[in-house]
Protein backbone atom coordinates (compact mmCIF):
# COMPACT_ATOMS: atom_id res chain seq x y z
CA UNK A 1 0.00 0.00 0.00
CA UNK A 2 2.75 2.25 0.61
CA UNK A 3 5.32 1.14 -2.02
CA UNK A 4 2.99 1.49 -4.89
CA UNK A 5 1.81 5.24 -5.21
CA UNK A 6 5.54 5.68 -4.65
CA UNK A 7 6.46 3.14 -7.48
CA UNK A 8 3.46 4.84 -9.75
CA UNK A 9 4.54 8.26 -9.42
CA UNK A 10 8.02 7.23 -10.40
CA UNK A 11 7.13 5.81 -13.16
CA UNK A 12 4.56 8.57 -14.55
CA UNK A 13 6.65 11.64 -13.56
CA UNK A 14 9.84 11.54 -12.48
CA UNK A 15 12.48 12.66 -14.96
CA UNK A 16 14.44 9.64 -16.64
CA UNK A 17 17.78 10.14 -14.73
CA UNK A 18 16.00 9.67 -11.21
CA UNK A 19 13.91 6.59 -12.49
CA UNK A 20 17.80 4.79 -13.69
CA UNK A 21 19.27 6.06 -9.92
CA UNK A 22 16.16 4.30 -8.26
CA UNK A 23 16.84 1.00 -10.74
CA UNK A 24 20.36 1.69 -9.63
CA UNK A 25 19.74 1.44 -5.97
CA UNK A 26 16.98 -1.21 -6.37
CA UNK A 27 19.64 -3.66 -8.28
CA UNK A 28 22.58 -2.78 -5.96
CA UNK A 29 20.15 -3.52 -2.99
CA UNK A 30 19.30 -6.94 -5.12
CA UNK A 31 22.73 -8.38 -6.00
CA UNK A 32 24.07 -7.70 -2.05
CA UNK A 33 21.04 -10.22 -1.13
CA UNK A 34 22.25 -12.91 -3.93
CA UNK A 35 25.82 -12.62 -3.75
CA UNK A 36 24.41 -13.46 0.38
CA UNK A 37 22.40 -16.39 -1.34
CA UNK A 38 25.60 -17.29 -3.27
CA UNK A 39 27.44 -18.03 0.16
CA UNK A 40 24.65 -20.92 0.98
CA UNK A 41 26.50 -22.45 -1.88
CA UNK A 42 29.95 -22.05 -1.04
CA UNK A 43 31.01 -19.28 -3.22
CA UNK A 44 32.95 -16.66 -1.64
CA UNK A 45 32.09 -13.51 -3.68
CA UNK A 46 33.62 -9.99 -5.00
CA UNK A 47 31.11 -7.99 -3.16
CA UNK A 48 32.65 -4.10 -3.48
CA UNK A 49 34.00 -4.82 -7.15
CA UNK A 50 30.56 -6.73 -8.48
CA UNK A 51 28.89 -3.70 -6.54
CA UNK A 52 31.17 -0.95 -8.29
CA UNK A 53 30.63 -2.77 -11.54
CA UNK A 54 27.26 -2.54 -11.50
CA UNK A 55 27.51 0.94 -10.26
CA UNK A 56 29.81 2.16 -13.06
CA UNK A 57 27.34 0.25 -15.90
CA UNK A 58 24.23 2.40 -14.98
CA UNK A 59 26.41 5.39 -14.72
CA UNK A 60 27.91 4.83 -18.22
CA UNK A 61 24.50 4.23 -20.03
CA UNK A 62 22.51 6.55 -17.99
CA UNK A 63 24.54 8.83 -19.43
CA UNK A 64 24.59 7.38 -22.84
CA UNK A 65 20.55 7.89 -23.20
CA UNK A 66 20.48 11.15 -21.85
CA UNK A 67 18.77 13.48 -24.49
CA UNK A 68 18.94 10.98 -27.22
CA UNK A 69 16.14 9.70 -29.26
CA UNK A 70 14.42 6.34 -28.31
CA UNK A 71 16.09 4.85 -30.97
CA UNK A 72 19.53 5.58 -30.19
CA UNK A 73 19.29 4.81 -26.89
CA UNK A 74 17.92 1.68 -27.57
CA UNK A 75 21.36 1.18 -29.75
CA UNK A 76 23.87 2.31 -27.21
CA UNK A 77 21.80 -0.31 -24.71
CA UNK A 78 22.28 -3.27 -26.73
CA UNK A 79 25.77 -2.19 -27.70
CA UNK A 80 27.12 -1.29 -23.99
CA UNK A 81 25.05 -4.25 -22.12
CA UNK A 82 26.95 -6.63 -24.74
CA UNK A 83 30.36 -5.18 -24.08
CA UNK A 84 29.71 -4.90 -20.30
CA UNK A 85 28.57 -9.07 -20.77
CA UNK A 86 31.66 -9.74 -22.57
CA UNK A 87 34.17 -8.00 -19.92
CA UNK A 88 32.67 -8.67 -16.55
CA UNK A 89 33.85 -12.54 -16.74
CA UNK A 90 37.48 -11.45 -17.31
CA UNK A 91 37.44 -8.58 -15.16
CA UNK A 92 36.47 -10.75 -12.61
CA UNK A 93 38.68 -14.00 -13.35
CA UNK A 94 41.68 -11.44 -13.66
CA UNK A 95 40.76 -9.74 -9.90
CA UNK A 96 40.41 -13.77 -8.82
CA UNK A 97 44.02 -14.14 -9.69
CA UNK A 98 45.13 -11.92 -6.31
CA UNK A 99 43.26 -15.03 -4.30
CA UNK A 100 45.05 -17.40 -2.06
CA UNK A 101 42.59 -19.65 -2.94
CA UNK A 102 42.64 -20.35 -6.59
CA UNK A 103 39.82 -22.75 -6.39
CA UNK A 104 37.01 -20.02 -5.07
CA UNK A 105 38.23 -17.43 -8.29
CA UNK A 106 36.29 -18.92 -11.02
CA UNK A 107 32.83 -19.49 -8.59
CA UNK A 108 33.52 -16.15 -7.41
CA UNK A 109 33.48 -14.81 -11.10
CA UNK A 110 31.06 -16.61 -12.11
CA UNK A 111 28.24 -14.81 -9.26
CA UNK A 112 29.30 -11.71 -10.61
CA UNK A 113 28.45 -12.17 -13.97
CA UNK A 114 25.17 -13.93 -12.93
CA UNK A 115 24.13 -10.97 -10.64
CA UNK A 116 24.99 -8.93 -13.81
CA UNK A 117 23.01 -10.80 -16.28
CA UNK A 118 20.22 -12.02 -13.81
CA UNK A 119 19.58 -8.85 -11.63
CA UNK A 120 21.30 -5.56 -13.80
CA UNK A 121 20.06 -6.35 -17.29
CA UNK A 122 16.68 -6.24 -16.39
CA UNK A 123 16.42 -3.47 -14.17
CA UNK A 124 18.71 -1.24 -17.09
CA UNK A 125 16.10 -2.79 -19.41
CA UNK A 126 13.08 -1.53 -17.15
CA UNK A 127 14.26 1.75 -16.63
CA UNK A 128 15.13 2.59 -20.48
CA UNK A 129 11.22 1.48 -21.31
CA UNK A 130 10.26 5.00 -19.68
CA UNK A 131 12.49 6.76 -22.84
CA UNK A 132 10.14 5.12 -25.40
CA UNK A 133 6.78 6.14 -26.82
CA UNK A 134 4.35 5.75 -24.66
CA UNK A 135 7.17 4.40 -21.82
CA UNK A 136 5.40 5.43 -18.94
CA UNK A 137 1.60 3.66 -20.02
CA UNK A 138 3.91 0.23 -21.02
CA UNK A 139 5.63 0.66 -17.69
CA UNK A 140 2.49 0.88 -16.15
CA UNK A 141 1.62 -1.72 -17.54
CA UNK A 142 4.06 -4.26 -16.68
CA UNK A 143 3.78 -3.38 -13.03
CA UNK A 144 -0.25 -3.61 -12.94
CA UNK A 145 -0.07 -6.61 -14.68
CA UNK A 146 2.79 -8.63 -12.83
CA UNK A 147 0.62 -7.30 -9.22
CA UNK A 148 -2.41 -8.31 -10.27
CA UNK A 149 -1.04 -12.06 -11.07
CA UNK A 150 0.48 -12.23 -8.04
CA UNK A 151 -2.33 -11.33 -6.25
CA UNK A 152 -4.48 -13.41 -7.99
CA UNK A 153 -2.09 -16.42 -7.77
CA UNK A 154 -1.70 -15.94 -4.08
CA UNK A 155 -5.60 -15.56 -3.24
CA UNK A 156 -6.81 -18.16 -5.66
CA UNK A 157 -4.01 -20.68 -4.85
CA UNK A 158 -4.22 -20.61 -1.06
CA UNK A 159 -8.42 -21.03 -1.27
CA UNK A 160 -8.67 -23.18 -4.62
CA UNK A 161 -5.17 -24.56 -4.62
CA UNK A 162 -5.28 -28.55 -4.76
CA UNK A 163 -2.42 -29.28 -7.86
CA UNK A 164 0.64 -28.55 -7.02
CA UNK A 165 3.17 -26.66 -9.55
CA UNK A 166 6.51 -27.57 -8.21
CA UNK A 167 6.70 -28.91 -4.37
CA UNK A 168 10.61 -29.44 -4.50
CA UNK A 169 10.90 -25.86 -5.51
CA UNK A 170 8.04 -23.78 -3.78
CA UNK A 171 5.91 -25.85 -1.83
CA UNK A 172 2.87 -23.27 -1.87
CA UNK A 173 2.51 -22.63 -5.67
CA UNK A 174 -0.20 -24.46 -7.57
CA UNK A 175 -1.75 -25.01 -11.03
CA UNK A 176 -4.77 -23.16 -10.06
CA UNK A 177 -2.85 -20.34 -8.74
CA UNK A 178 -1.25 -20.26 -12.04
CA UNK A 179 -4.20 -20.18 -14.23
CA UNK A 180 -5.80 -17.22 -11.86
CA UNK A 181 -2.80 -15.73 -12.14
CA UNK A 182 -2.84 -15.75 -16.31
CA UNK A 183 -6.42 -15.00 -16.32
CA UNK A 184 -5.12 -11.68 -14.52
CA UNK A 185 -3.07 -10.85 -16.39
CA UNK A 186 -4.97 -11.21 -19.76
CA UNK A 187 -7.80 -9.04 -18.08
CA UNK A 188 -4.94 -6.22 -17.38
CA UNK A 189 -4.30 -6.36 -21.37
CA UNK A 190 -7.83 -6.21 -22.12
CA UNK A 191 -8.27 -3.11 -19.84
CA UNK A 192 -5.09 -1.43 -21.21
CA UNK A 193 -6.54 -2.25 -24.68
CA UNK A 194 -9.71 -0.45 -24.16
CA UNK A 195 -8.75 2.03 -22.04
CA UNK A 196 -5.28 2.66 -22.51
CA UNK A 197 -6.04 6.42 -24.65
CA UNK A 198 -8.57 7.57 -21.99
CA UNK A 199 -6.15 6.74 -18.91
CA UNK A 200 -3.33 8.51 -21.13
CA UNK A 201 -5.37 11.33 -21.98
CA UNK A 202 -7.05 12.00 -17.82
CA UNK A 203 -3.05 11.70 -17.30
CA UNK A 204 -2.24 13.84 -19.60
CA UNK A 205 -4.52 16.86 -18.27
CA UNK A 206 -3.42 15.94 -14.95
CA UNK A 207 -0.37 16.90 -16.08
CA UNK A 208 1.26 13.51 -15.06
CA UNK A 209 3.38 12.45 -18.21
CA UNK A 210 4.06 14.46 -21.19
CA UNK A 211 2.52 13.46 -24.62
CA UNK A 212 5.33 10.83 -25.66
CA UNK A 213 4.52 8.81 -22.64
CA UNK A 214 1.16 7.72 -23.23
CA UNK A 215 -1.20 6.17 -25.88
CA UNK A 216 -2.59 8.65 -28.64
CA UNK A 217 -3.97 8.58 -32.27
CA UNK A 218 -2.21 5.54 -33.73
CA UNK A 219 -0.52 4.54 -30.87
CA UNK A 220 -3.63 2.28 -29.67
CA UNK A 221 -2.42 -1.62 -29.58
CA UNK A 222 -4.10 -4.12 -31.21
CA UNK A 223 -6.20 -7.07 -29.04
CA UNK A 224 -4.72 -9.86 -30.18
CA UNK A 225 -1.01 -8.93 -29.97
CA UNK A 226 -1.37 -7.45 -26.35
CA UNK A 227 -3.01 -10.65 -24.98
CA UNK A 228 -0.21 -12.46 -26.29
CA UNK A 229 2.15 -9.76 -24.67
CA UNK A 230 -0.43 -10.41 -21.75
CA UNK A 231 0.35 -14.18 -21.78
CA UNK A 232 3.99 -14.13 -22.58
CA UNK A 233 4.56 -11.31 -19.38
CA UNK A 234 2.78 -13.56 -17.18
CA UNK A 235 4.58 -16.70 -17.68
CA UNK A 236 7.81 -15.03 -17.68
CA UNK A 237 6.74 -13.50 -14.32
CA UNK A 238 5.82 -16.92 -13.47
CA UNK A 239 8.75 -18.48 -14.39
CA UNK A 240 10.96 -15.49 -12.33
CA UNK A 241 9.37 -16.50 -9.64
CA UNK A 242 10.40 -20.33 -9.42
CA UNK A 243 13.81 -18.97 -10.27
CA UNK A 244 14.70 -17.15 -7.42
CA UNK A 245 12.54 -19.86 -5.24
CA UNK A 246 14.99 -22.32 -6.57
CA UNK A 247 17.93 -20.04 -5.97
CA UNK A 248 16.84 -19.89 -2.37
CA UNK A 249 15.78 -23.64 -1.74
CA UNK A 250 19.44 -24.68 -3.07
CA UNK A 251 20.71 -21.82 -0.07
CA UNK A 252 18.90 -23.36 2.70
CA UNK A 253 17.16 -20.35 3.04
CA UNK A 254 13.08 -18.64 2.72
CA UNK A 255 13.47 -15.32 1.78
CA UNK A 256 16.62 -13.24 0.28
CA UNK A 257 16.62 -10.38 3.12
CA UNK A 258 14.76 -9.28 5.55
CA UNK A 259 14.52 -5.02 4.11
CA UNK A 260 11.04 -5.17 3.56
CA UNK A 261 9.40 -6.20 6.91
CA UNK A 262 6.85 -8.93 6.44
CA UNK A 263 7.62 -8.98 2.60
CA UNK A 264 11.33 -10.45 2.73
CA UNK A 265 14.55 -8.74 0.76
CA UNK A 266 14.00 -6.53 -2.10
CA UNK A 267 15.09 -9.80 -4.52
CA UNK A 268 11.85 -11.13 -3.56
CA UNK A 269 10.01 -8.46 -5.00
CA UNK A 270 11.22 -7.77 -8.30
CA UNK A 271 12.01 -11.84 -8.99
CA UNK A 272 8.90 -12.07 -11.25
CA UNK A 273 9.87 -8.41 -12.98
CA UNK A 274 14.03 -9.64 -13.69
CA UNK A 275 12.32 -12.12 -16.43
CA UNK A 276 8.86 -9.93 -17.65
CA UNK A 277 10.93 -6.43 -17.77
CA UNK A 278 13.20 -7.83 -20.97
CA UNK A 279 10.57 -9.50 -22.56
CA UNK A 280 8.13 -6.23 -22.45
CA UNK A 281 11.44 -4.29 -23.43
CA UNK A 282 12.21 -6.63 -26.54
CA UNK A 283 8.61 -5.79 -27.89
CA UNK A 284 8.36 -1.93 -27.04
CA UNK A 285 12.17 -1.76 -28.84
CA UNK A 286 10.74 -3.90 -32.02
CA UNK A 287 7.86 -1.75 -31.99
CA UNK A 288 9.96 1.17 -32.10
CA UNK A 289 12.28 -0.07 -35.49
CA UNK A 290 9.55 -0.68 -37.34
């Protein structure tokens, strides 16, 4: 109740720089919890250098999109996430080489690049959405509809719940859960669908976002391609979900951190955005070269 009119004005009117220093903070706060997780396993991990890293990466293409046009921000993304993919492995593997123990250098590395890949990516990816057309109603979007499937999933599963999705990995998630939760999530892309010009246009008057950031004259989306985007969000939320459930399970442990109280660490709140965020980014960008 309190993180979400926070989150929503964010995402509506804050400029772009503050929205990539909160995705800053939000990942930094992330990786700390799983390079934490990655102990469970044994790993001993670069925790200042994976943090500066990561640090240094938002700087560099925060600063890359400023003032640019959606498409070549969208271009010096893809080309500086690729080269910071490339490097981090070496980077790391050379910075193992000043270990003792040469065994823990390459598991060490290897956490880095993960946290890099698994928790950076997406957030960079969520935060550059806001720079295209109509970033701020697709933002919107994504949260709304990755909320409402959880909610749904949670409620619908704990009352209906009988099949169980995956017992080794998270011994409360069900089938039913699951299809309430899709059934959510379609019904959020039916609602943008029909209402996604008059929400952009009360916004608009309320002076909330700025033209570019919401739906107008041919920027309406079709039905059928946004309940596929519906479906495909939704079972990549899913799917984030088990992930970091199976991340913990193999760490002996129930929730990444303890920041948000009664809610766990902040990884277990944006686990079901790390795999929607790049999918709903790959579609706005494709949208945006045609």
């Amino acid at each position: 109740m309190v993180l979400i009119p926070i989150v929503l004005l964010l995402v509506l009117r804050a400029p772009a720089y503050v929205l990539e220093a909160v995705a800053a903070l939000v990942a930094l706060l992330a990786v700390q919890e799983l390079l934490k997780l990655s102990e469970g396993y044994g790993i001993q991990p670069f925790r200042w250098p994976t943090y500066i890293f990561i640090a240094a990466v938002f700087v560099v293409l925060g600063l890359n999109s400023a003032g640019k046009s959606p498409l070549l921000s969208t271009a010096g993304l893809v080309a500086g996430s690729a080269f910071a993919a490339c490097i981090i492995t070496f980077l790391f593997l050379v910075l193992g080489m000043r270990r003792s123990d040469l065994r823990s250098s390459f598991p060490a590395a290897m956490v880095s690049a993960f946290a890099f890949a698994y928790v950076c990516l997406p957030l960079i990816f969520l935060a550059q959405l806001r720079q295209h057309p109509s970033g701020a109603i697709w933002l919107m979007y994504l949260l709304l509809l990755v909320w409402a499937g959880d909610i749904f999933a949670y409620f619908v599963g704990k009352s209906l719940g009988r099949h169980l999705m995956s017992p080794r990995i998270s011994p409360k998630k069900t089938w039913e859960g699951a299809a309430a939760s899709l059934l959510a999530s379609l019904g959020i892309g039916i609602l943008l669908y029909q209402y996604g010009l008059p929400v952009s246009t009360a916004l608009l008057n309320a002076h909330l976002i700025e033209r570019q950031d919401g739906f107008f004259a041919l920027q309406q989306p079709q039905l059928v391609p946004i309940l596929l985007l519906s479906a495909g969000l939704n079972v990549a939320a899913q799917l984030g979900d088990l992930v970091e459930s199976l991340i913990k399970r193999g760490a002996g442990v129930k929730d990444s951190g303890a920041i948000l109280p009664g809610h766990g660490g902040m990884l277990d709140r944006i686990d079901a955005l790390l795999f929607a965020a790049p999918v709903l980014w790959y579609y706005v960008a494709w949208r945006v070269l045609q």
